[in-house]
C-alpha atoms as a PDB file:
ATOM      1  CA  UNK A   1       2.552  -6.312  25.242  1.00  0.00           C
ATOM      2  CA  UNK A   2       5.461  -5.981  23.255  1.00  0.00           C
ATOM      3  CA  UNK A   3       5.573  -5.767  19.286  1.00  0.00           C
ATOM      4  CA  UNK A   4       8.472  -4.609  17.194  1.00  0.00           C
ATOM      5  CA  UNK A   5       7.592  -2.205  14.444  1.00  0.00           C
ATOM      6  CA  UNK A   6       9.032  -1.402  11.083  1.00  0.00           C
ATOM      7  CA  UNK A   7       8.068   1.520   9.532  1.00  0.00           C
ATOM      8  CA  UNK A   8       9.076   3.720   6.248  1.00  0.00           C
ATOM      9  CA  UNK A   9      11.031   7.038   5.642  1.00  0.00           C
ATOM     10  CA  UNK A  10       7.581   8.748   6.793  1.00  0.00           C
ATOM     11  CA  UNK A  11       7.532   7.266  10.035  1.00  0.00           C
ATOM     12  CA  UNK A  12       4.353   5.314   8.651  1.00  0.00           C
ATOM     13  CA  UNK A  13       3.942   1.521   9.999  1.00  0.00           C
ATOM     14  CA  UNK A  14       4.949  -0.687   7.149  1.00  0.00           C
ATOM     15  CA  UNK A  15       5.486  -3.789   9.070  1.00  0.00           C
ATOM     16  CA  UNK A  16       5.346  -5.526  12.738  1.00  0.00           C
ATOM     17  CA  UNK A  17       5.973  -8.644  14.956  1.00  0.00           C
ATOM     18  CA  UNK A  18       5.993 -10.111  17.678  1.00  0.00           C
ATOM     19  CA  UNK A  19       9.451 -10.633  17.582  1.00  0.00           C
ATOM     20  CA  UNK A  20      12.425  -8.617  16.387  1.00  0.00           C
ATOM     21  CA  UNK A  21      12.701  -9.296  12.609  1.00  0.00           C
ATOM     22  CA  UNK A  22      15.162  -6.732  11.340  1.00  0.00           C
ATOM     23  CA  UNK A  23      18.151  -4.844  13.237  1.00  0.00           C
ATOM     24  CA  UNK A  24      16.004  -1.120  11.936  1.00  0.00           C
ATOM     25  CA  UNK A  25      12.573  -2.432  13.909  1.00  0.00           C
ATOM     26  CA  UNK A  26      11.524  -0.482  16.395  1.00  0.00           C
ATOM     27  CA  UNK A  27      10.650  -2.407  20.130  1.00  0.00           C
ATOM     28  CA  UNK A  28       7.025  -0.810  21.284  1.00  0.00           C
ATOM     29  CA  UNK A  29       4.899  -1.356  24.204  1.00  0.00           C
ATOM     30  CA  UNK A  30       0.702  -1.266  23.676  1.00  0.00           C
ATOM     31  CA  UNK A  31      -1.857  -2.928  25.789  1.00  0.00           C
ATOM     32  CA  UNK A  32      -3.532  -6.082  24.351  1.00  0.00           C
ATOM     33  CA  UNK A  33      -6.594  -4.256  23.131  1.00  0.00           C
ATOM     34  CA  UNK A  34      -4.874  -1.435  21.235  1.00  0.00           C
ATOM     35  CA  UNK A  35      -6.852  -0.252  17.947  1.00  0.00           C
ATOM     36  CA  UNK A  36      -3.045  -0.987  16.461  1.00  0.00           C
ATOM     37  CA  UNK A  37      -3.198  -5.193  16.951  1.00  0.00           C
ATOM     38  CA  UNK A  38      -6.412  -4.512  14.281  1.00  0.00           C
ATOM     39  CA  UNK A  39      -5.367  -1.764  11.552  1.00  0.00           C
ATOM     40  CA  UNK A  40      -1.481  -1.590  12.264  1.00  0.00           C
ATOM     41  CA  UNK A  41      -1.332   0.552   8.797  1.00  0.00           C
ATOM     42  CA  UNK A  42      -3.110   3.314   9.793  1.00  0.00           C
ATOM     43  CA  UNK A  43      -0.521   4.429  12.634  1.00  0.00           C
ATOM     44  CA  UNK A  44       2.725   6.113  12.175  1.00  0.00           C
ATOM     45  CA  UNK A  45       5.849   6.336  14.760  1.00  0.00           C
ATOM     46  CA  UNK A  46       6.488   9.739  16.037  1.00  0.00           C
ATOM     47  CA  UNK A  47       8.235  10.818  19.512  1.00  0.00           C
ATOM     48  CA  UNK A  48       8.229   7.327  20.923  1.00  0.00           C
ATOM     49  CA  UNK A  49       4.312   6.680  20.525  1.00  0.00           C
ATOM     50  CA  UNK A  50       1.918   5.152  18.089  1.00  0.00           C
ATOM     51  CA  UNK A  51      -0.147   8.062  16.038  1.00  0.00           C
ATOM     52  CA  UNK A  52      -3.318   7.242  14.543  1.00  0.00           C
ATOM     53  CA  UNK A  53      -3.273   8.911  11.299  1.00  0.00           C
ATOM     54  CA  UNK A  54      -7.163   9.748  10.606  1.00  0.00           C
ATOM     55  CA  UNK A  55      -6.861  11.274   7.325  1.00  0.00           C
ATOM     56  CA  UNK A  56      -4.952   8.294   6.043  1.00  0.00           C
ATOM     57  CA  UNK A  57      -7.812   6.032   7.671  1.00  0.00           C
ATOM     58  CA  UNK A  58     -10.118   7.994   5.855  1.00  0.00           C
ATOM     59  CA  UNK A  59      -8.337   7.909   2.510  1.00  0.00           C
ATOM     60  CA  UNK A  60      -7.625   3.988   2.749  1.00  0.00           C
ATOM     61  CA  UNK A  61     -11.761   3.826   3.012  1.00  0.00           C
ATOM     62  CA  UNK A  62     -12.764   5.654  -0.082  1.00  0.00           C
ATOM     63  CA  UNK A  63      -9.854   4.189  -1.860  1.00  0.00           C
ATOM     64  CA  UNK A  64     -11.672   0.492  -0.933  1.00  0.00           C
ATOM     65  CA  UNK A  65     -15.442   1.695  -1.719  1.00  0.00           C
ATOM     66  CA  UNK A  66     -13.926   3.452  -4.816  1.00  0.00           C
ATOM     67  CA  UNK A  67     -12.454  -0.546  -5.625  1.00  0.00           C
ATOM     68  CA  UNK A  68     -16.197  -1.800  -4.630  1.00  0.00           C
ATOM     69  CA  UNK A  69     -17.596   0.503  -6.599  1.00  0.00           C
ATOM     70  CA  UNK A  70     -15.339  -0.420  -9.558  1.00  0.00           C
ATOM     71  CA  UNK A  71     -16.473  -4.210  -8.954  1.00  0.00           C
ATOM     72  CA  UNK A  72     -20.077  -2.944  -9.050  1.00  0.00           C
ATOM     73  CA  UNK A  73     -19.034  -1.310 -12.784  1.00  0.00           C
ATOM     74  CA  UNK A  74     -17.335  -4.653 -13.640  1.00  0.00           C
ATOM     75  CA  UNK A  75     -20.461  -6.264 -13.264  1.00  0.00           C
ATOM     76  CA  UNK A  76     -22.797  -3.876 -15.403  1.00  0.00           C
ATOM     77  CA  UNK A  77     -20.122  -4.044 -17.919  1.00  0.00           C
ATOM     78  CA  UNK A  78     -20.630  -7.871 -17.764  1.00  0.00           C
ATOM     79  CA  UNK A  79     -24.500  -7.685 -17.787  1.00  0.00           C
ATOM     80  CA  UNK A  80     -24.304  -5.120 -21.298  1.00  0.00           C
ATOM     81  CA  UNK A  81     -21.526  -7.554 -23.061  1.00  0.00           C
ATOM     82  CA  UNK A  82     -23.680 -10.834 -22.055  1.00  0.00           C
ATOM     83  CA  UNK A  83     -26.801  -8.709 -23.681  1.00  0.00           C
ATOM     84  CA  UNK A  84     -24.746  -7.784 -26.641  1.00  0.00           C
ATOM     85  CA  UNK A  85     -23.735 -11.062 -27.243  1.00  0.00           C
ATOM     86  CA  UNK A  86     -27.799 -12.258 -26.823  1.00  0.00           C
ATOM     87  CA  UNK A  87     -28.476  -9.548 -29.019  1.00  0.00           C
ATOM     88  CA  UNK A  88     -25.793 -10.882 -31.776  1.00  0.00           C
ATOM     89  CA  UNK A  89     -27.125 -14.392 -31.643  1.00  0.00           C
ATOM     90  CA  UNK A  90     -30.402 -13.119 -32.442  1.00  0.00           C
ATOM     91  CA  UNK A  91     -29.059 -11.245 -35.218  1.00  0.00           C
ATOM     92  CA  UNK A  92     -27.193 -14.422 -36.679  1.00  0.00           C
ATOM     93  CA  UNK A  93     -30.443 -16.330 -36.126  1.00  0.00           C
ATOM     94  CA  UNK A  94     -32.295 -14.143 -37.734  1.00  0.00           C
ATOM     95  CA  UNK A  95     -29.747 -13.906 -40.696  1.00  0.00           C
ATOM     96  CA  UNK A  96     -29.667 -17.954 -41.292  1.00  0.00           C
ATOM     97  CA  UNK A  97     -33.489 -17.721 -41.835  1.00  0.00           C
ATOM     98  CA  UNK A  98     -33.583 -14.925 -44.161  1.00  0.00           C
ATOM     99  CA  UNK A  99     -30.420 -16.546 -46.011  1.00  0.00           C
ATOM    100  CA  UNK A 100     -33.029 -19.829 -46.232  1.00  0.00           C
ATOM    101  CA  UNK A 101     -36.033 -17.829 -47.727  1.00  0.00           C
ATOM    102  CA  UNK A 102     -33.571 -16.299 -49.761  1.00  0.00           C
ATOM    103  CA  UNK A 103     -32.736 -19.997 -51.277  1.00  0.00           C
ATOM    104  CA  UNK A 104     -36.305 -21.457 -51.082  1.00  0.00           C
ATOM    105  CA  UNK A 105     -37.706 -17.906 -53.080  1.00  0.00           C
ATOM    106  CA  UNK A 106     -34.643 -19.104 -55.612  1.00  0.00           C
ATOM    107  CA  UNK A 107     -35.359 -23.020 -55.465  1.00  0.00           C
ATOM    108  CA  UNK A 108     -31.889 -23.659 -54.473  1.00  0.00           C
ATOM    109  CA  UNK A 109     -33.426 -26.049 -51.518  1.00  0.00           C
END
């Protein structure tokens, strides 16, 4: 199968097609199962061939379970402010009634 790749000043895939979209893309042949057709970003262009580039794979995961990870945070951060605000209607609640024995003890009501 044919695609045309564009890639950056490191060689790294930055784009592709089907068809030619730019002048600078690059015409490359891959079968119709190639790992490429499912994670083009992980490859770079060297000598003619697609390279897989592993440690960039790798990085790309932790960078995305670091981000899940960081959503899991966001959500305790939620749960403690939707406590703290619980906690601060309480506290108003409880500062209406003692304002109200404070008025009955002075017959103001």
């Amino acid at each position: 199968m044919q695609i045309f790749i564009n890639v950056n000043n490191d060689n790294r895939v930055i784009g592709w097609g089907s068809t030619r979209g730019n002048e600078s893309d690059i015409e490359v042949t891959v079968s119709e199962n190639h790992e490429f057709l499912n994670n083009p970003f992980i490859f770079t262009y060297s000598n003619g061939n697609l390279v897989k580039d592993e440690v960039y794979q790798q990085e790309l995961l932790a960078q995305k379970e670091a981000e899940t990870n960081g959503l899991t945070k966001l959500e305790e951060i939620m749960v403690a402010l939707a406590e703290l605000a619980e906690a601060f209607e309480q506290e108003k609640t409880n500062t209406q009634l003692a304002i109200v024995e404070l008025a009955e003890i002075k017959g103001g009501v």
